[in-house]
N, C-alpha and C. Protein backbone atom coordinates (compact mmCIF):
# COMPACT_ATOMS: atom_id res chain seq x y z
N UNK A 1 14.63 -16.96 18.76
CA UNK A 1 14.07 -15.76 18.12
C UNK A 1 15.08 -15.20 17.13
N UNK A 2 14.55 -14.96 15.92
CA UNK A 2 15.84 -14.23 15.13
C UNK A 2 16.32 -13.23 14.92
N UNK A 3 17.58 -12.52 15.08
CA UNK A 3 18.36 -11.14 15.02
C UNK A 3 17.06 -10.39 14.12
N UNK A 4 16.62 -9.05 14.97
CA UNK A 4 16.52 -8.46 14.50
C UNK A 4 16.59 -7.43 13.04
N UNK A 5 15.92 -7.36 12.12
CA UNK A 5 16.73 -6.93 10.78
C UNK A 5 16.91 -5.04 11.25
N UNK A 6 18.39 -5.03 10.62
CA UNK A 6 18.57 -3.37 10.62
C UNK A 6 18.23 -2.85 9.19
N UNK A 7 18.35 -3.55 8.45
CA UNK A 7 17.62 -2.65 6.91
C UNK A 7 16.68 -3.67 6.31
N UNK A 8 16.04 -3.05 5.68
CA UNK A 8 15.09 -3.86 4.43
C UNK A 8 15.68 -2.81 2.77
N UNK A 9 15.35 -3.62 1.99
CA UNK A 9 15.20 -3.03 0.83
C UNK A 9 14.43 -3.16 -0.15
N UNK A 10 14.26 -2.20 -0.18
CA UNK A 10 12.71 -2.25 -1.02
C UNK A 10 13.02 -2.10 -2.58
N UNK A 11 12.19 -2.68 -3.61
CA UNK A 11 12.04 -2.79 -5.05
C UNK A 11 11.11 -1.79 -5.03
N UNK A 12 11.42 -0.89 -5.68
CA UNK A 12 10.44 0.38 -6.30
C UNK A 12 10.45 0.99 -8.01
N UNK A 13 9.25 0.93 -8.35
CA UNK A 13 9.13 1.07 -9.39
C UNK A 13 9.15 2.61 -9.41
N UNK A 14 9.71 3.16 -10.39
CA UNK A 14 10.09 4.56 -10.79
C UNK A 14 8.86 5.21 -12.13
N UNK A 15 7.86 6.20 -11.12
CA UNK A 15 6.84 6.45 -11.98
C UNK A 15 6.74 7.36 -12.88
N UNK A 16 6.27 7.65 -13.74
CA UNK A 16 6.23 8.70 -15.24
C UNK A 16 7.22 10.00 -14.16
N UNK A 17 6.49 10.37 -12.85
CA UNK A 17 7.18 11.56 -12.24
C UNK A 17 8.59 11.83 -11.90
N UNK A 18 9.16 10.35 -12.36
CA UNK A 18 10.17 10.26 -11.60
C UNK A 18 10.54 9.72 -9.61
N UNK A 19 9.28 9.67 -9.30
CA UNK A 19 9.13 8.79 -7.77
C UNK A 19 9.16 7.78 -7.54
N UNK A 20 9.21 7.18 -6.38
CA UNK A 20 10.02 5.95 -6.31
C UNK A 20 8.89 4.95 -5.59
N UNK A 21 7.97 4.37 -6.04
CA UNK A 21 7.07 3.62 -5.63
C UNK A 21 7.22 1.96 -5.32
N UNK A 22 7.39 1.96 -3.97
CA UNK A 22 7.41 0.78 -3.11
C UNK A 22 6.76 -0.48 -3.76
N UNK A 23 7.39 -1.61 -4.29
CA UNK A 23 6.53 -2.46 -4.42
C UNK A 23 6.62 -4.15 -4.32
N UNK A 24 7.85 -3.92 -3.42
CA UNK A 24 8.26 -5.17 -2.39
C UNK A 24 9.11 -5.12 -1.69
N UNK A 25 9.60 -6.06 -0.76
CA UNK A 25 10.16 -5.33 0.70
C UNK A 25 11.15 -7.21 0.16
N UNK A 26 12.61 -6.62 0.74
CA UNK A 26 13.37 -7.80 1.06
C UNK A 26 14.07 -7.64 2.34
N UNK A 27 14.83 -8.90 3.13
CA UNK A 27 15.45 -8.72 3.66
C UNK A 27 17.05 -8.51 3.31
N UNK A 28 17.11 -8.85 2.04
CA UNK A 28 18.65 -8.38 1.15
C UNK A 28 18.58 -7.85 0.61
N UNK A 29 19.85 -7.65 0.15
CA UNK A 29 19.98 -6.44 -1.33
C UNK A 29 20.14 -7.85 -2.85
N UNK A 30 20.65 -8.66 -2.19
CA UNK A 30 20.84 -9.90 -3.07
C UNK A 30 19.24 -10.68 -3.57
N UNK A 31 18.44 -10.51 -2.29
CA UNK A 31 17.10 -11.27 -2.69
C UNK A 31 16.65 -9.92 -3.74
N UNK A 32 16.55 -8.97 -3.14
CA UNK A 32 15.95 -8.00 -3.74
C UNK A 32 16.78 -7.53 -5.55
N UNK A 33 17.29 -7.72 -5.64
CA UNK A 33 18.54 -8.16 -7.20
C UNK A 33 17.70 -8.82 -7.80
N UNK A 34 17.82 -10.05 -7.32
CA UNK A 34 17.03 -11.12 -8.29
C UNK A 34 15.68 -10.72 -8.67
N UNK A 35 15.12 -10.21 -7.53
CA UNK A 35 13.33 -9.85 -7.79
C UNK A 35 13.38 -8.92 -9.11
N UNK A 36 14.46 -7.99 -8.99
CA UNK A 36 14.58 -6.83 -9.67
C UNK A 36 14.73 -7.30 -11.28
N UNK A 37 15.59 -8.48 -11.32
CA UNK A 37 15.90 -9.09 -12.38
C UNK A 37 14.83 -9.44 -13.65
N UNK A 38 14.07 -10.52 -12.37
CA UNK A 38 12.84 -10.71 -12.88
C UNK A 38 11.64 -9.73 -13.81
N UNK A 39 11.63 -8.27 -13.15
CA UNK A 39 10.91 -7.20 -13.56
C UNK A 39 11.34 -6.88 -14.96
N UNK A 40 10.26 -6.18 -15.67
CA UNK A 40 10.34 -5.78 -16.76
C UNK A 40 9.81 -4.24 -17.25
N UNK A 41 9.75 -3.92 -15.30
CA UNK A 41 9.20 -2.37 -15.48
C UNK A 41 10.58 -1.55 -14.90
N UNK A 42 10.94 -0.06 -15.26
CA UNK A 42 11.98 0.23 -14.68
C UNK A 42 11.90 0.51 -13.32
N UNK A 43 12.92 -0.42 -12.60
CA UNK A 43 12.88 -0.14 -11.34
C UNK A 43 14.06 0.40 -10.83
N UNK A 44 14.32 0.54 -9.00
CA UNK A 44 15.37 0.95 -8.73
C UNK A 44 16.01 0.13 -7.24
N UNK A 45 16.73 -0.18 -6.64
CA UNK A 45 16.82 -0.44 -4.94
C UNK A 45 17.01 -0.04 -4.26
N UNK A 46 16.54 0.51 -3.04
CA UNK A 46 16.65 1.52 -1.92
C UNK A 46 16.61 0.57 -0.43
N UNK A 47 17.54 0.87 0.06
CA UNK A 47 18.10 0.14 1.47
C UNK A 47 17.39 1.65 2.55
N UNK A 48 16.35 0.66 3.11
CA UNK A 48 15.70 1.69 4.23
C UNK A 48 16.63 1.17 5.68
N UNK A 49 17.48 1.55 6.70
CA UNK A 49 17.99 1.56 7.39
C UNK A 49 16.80 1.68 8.63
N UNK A 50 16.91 0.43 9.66
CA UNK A 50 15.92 0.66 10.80
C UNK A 50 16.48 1.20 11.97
N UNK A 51 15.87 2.10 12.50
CA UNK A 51 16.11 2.34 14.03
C UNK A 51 15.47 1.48 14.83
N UNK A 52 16.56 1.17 15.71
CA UNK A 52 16.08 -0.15 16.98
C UNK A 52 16.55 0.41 18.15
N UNK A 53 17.31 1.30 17.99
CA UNK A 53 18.50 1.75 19.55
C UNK A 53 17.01 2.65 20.03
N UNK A 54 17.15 2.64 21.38
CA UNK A 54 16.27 3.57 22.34
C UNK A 54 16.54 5.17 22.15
N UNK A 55 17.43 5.60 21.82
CA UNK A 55 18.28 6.94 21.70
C UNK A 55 17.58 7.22 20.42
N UNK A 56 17.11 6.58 19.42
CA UNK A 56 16.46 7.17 18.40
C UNK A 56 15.06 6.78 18.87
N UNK A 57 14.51 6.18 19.37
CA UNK A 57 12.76 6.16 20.27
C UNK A 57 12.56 7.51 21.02
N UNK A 58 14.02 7.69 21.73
CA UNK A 58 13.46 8.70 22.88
C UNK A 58 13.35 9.98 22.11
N UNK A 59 14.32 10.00 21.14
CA UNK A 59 14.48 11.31 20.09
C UNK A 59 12.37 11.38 19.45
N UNK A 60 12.74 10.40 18.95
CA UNK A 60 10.99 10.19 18.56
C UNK A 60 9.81 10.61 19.49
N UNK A 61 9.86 10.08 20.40
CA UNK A 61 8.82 10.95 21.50
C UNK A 61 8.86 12.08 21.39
N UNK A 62 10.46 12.43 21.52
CA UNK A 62 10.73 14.11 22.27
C UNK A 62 10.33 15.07 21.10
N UNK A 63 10.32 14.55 19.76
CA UNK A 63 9.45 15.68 18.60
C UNK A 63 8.32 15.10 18.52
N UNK A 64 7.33 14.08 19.06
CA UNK A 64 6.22 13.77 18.74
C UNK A 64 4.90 15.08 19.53
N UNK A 65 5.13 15.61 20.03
CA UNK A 65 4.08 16.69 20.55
C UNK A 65 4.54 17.87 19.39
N UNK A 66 6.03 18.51 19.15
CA UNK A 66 6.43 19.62 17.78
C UNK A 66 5.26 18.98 17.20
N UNK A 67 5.38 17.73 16.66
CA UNK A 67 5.12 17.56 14.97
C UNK A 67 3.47 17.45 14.98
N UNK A 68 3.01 17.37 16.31
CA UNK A 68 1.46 17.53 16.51
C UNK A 68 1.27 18.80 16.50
N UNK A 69 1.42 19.77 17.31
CA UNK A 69 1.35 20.84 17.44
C UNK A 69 1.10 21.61 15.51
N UNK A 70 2.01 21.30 15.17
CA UNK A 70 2.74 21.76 13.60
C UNK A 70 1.69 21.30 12.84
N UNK A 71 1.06 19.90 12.71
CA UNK A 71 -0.12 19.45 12.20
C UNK A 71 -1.36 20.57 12.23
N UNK A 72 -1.81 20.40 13.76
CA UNK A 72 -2.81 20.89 13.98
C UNK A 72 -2.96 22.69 13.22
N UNK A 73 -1.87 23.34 13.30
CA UNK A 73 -1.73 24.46 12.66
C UNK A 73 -2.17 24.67 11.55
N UNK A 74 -1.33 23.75 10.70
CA UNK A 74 -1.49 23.47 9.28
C UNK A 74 -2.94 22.66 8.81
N UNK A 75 -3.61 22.23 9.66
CA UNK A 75 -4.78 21.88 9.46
C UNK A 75 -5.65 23.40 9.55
N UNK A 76 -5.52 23.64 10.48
CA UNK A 76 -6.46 24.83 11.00
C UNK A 76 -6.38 26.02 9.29
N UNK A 77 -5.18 26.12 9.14
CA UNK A 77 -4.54 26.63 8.33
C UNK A 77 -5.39 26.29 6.66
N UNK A 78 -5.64 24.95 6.67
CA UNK A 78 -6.33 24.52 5.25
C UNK A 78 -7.84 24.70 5.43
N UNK A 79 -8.05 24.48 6.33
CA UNK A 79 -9.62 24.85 6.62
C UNK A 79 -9.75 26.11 6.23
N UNK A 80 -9.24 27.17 6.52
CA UNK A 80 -9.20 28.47 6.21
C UNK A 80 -9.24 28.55 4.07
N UNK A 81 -8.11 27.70 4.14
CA UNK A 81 -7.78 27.79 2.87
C UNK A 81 -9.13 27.63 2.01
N UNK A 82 -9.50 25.52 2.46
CA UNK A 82 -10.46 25.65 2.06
C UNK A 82 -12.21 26.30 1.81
N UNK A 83 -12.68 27.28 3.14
CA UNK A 83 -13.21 27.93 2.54
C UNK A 83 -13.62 29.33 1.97
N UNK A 84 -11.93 29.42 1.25
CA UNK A 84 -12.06 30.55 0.41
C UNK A 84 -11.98 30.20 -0.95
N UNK A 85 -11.75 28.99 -1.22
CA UNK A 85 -11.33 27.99 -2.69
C UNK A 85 -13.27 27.74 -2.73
N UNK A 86 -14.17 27.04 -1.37
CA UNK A 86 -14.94 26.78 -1.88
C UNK A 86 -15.82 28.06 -2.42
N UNK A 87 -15.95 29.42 -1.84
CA UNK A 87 -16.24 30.72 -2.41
C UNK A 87 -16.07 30.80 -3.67
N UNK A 88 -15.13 30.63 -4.66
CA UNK A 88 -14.74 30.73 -5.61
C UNK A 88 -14.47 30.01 -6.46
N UNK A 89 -15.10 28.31 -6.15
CA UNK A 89 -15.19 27.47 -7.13
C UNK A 89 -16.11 27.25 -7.94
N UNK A 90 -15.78 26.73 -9.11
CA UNK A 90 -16.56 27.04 -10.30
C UNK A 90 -17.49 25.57 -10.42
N UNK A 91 -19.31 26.16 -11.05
CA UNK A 91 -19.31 24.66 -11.27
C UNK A 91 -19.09 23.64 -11.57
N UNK A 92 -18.51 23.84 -12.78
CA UNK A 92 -17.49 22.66 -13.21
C UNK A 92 -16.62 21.93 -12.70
N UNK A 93 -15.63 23.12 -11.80
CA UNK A 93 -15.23 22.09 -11.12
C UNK A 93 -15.50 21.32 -10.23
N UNK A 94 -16.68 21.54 -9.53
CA UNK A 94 -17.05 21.01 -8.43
C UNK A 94 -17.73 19.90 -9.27
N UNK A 95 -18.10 19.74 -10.81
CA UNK A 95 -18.87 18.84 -11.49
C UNK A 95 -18.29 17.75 -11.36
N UNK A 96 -16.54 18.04 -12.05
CA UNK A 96 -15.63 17.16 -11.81
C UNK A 96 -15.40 16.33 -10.77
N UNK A 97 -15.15 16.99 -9.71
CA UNK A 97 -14.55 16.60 -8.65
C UNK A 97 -15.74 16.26 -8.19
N UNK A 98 -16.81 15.91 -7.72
CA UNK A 98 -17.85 14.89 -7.61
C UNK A 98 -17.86 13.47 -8.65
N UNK A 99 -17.35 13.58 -10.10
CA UNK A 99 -17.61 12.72 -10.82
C UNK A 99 -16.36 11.54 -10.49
N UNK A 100 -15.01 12.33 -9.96
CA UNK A 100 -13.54 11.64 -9.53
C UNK A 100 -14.51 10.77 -8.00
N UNK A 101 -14.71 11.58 -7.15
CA UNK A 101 -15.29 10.94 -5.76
C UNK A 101 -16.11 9.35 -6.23
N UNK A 102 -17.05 9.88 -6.96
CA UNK A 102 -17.63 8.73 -7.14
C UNK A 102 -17.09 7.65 -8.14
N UNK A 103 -16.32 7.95 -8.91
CA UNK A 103 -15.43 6.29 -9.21
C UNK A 103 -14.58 6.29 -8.14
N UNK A 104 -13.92 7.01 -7.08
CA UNK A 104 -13.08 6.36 -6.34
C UNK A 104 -14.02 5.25 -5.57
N UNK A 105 -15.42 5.76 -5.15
CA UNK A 105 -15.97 4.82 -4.41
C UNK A 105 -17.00 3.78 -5.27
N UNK A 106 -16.71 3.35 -6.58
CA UNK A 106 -17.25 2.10 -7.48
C UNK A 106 -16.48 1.29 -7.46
N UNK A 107 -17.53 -0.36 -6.93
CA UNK A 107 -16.81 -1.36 -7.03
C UNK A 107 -16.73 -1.45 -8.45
N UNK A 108 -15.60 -2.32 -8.64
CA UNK A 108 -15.26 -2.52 -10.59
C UNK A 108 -15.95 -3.76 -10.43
N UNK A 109 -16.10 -4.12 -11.76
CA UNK A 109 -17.23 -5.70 -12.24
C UNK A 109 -15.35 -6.30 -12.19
N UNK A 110 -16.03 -7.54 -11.90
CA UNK A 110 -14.90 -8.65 -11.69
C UNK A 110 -15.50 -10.14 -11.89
N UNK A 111 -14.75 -11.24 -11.85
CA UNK A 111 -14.99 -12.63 -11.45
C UNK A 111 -15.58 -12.86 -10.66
N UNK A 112 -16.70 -13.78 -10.41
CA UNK A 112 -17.70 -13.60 -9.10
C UNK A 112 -17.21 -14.46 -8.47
N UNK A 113 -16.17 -14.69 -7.01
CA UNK A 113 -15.39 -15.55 -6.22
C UNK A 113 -14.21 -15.72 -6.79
N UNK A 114 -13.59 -14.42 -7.78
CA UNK A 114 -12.32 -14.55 -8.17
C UNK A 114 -11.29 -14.31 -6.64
N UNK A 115 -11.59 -14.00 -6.16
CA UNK A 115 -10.63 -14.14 -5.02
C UNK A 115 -10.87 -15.11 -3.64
N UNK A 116 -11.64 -15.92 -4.01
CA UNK A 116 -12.06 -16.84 -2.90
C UNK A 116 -11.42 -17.25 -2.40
N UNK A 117 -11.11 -17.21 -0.56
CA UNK A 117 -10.31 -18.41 0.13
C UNK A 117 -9.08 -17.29 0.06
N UNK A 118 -8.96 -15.77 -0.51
CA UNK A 118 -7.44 -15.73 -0.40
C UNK A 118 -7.54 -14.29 0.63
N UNK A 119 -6.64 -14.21 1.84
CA UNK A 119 -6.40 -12.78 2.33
C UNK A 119 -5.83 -11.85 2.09
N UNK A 120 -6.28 -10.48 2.13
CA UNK A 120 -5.99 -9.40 1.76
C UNK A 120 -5.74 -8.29 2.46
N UNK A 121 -4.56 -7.95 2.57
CA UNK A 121 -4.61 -6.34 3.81
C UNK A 121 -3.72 -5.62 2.89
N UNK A 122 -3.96 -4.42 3.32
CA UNK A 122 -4.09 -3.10 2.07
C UNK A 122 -3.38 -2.05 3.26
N UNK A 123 -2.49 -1.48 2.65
CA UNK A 123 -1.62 0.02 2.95
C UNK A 123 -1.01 1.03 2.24
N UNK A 124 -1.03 1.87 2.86
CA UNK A 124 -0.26 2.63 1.74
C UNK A 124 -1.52 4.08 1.21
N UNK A 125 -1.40 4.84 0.48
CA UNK A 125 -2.69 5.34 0.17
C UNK A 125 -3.12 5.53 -1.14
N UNK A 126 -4.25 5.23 -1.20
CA UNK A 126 -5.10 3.93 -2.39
C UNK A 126 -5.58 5.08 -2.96
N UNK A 127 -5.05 5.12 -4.59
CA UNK A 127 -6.11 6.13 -5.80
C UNK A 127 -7.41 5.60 -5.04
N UNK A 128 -8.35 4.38 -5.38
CA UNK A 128 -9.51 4.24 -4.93
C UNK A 128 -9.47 4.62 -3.70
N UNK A 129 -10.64 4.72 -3.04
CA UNK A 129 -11.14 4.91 -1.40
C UNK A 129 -11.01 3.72 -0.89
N UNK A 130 -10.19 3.68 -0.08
CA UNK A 130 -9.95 2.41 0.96
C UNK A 130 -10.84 1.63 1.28
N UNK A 131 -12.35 2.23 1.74
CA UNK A 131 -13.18 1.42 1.98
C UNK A 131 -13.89 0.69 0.71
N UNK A 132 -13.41 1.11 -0.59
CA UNK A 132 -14.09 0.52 -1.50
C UNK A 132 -13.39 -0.60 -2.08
N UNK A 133 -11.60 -0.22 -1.92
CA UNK A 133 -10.64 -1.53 -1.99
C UNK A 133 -10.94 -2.51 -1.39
N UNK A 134 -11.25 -2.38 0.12
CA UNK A 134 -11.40 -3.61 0.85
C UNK A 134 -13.09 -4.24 0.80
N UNK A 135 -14.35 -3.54 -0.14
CA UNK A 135 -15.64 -3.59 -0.42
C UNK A 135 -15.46 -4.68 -1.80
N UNK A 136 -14.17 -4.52 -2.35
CA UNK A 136 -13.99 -4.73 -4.13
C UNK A 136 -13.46 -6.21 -3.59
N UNK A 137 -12.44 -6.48 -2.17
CA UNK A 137 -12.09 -8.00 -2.24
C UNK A 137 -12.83 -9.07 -1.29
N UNK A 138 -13.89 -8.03 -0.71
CA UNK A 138 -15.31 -9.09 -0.24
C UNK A 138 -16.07 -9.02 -1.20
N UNK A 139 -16.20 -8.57 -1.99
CA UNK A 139 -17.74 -8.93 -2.80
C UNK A 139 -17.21 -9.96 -4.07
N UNK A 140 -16.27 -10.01 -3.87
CA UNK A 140 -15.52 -11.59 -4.83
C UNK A 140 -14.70 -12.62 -3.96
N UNK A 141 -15.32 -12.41 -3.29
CA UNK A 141 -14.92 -14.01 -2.03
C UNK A 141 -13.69 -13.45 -1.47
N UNK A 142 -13.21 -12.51 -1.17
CA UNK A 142 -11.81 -12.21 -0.43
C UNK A 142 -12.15 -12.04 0.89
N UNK A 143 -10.75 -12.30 1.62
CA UNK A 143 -11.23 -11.64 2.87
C UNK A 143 -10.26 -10.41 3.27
N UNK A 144 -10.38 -9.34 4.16
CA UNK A 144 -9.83 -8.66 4.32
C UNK A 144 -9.16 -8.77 5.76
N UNK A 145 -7.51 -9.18 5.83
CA UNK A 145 -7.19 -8.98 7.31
C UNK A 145 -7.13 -8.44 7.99
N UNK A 146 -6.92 -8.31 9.22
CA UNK A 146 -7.18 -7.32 10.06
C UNK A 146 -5.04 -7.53 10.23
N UNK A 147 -4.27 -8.27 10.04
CA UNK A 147 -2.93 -8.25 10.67
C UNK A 147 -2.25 -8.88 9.17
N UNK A 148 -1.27 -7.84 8.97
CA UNK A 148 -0.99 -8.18 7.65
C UNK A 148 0.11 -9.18 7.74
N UNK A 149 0.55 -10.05 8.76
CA UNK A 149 1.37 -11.44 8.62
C UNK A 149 0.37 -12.45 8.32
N UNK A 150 -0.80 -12.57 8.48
CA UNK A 150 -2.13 -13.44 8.09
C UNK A 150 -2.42 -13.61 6.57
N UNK A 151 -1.71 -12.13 6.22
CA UNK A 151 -2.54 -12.15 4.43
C UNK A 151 -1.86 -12.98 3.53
N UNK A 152 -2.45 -13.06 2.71
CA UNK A 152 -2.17 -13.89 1.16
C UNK A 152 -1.59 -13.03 0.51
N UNK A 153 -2.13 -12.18 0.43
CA UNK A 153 -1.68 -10.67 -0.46
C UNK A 153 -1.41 -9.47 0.17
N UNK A 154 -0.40 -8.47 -0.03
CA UNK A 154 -0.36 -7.08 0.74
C UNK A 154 -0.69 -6.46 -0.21
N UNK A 155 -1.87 -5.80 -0.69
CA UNK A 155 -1.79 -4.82 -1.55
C UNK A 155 -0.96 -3.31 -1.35
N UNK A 156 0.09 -3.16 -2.13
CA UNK A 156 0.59 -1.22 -1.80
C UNK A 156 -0.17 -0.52 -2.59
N UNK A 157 -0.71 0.48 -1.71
CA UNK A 157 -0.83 1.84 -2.21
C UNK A 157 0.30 2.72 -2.42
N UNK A 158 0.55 4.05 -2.33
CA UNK A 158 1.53 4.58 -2.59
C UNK A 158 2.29 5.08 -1.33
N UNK A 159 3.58 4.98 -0.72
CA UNK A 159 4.07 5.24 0.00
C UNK A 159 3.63 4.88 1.26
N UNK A 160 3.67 3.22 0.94
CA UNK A 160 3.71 2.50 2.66
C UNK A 160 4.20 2.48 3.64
N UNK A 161 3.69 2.66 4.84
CA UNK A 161 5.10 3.07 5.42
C UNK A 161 5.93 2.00 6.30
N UNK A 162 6.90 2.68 7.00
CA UNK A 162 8.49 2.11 7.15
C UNK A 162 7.85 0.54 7.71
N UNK A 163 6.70 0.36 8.64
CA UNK A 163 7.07 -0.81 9.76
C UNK A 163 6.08 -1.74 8.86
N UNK A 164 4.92 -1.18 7.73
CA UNK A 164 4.22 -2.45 7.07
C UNK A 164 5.28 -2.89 5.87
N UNK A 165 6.44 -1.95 5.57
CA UNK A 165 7.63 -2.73 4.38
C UNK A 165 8.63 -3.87 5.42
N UNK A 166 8.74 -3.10 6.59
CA UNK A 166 9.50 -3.79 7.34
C UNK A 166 8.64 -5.60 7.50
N UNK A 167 8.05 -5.72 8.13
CA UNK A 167 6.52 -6.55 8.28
C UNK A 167 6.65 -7.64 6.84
N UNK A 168 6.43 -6.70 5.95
CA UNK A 168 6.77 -7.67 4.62
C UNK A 168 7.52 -8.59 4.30
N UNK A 169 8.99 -7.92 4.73
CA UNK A 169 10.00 -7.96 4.29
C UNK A 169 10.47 -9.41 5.50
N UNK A 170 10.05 -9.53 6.78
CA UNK A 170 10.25 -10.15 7.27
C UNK A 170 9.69 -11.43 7.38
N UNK A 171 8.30 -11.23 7.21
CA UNK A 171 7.23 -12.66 6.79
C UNK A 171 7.19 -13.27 5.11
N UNK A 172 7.68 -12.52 4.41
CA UNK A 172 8.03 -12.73 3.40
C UNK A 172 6.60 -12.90 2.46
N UNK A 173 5.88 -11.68 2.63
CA UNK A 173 4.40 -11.69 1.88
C UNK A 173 4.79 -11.27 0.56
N UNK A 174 3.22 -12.22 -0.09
CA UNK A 174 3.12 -11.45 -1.62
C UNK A 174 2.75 -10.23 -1.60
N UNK A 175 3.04 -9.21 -2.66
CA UNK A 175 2.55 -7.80 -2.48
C UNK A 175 2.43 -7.72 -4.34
N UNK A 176 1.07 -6.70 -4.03
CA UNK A 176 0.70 -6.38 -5.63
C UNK A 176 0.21 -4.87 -5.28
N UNK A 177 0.72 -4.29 -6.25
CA UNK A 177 0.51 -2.60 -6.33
C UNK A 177 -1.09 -2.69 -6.39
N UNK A 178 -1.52 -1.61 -6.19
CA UNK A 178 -3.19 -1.24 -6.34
C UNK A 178 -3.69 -1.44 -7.72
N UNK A 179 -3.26 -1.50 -8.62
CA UNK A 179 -3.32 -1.66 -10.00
C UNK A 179 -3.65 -3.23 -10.33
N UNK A 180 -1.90 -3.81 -10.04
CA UNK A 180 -2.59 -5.21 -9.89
C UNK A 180 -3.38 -6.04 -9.16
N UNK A 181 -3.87 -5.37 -8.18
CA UNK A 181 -5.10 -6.09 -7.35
C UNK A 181 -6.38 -5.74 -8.42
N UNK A 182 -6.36 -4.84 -9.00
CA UNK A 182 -7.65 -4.48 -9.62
C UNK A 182 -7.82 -5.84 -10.63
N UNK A 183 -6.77 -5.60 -11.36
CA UNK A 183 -6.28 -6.41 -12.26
C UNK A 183 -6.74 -8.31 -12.12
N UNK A 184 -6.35 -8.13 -10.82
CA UNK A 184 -6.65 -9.52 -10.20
C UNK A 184 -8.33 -9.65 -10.48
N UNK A 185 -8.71 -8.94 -9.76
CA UNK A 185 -10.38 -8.37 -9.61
C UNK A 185 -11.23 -9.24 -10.88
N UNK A 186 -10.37 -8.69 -12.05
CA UNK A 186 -10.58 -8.70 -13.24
C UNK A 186 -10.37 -10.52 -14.01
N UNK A 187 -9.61 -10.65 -13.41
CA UNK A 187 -9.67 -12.03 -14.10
C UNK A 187 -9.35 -13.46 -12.71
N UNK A 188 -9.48 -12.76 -11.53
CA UNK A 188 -9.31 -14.22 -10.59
C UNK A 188 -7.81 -14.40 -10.03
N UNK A 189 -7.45 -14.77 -9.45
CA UNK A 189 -6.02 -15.17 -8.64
C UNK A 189 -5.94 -16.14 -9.40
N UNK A 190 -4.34 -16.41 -10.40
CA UNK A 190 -4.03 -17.16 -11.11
C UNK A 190 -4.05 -18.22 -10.62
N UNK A 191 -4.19 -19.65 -11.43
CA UNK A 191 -4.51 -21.08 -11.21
C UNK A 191 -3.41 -21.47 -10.70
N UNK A 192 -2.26 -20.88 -10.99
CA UNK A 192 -0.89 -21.51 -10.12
C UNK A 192 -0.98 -21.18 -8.90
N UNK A 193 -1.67 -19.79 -7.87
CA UNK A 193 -1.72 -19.58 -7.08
C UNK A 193 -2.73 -20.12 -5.86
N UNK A 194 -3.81 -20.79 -7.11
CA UNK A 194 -4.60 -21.77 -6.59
C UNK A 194 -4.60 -23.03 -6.38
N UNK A 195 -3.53 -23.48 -6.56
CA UNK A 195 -3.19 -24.89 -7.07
C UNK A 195 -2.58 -24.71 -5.24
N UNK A 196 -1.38 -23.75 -5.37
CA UNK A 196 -0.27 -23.65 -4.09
C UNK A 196 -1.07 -23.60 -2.72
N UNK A 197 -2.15 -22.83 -2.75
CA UNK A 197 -3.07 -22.70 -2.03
C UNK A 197 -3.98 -24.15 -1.49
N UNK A 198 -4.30 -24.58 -1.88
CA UNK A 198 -4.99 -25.66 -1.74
C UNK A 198 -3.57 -26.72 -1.57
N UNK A 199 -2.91 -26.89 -2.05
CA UNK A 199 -1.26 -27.87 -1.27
C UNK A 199 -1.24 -26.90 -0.14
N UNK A 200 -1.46 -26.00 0.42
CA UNK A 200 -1.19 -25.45 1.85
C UNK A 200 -0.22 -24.26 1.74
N UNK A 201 0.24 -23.99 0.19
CA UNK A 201 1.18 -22.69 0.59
C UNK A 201 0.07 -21.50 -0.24
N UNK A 202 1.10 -20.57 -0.61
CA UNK A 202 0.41 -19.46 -1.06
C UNK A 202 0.86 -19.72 -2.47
């Protein structure tokens, strides 16, 4: 069985805001260099440090009821919020914000079996509606996994978290931002990737 990894590092692309968006997981800082090399968008490298010791588990339990408690508040709390926002919203905006809902949930036109034969598991949280990401890579021959060491592809959404980078980083999956899956959508999983595929790799 192999040593445990204590860090991953992740390649993150640095967005108009200045944030640091996840968009591959290494087990080095050296693999993760080269990847970086390769890029032509500005990126940055960030070494996520893992907890494995029990002393940081038990710490974890022992605030896991606080940080529920604290939730539930702050939920209760927006409900309130929200309906005094809906009292006082205007039609327009509510025009809007119905017109955003419904492209989050439109499949985009694509290649018909542009993704055939290839797996797909998705994390992170998706501009589109999740259920329409994983609607967009069945209705062009994809499949969607249920265990993301199975997939072909990890799609990130924004701010994946610690144990599906970890996961990555260790099985050594492809990963494409939400953008470039669309992208994919759009013109098919490249012929080199189909070629590898059919020889038995990815």
């Amino acid at each position: 069985m192999p040593p445990a990894l204590k860090a991953v590092w992740l390649l993150c692309e640095i967005t108009g805001n200045g944030d640091l968006n996840p968009i591959e997981a290494h087990k080095s800082e050296e693999s993760a260099t080269e990847a970086m090399d390769l890029l032509t968008s500005n990126c940055e490298i960030m070494e996520v440090p893992l907890k494995t010791d029990t002393t940081a588990k038990a710490k974890s339990e022992d605030t896991k009821e606080k940080k529920t408690k604290g939730i539930k508040r702050a939920r209760d709390d927006s409900v309130v919020e929200s309906e005094d926002e809906l009292a006082t919203e205007s039609p327009t905006k509510t025009k809007k914000t119905k017109a955003v809902n419904e492209e989050r949930k439109t499949v985009p036109e694509g290649v018909p079996n542009g993704l055939k034969g290839f797996k797909f598991f998705f994390t992170g949280t998706m501009e589109k509606d999740r259920k329409t990401c994983e609607a967009t890579a069945r209705k062009y021959g994809g499949v969607v996994s249920g265990k993301i060491e199975d997939a072909d592809y990890v799609v990130l959404g924004a701010k994946p978290g610690p144990k599906k980078m970890t996961a990555i980083a260790e099985h050594e999956l492809l990963t494409l931002p939400e953008a470039k899956f669309f992208e994919m959508v759009k013109t098919g999983v490249p012929k080199e990737k189909l070629l590898r595929k059919a020889a038995g790799g990815v």
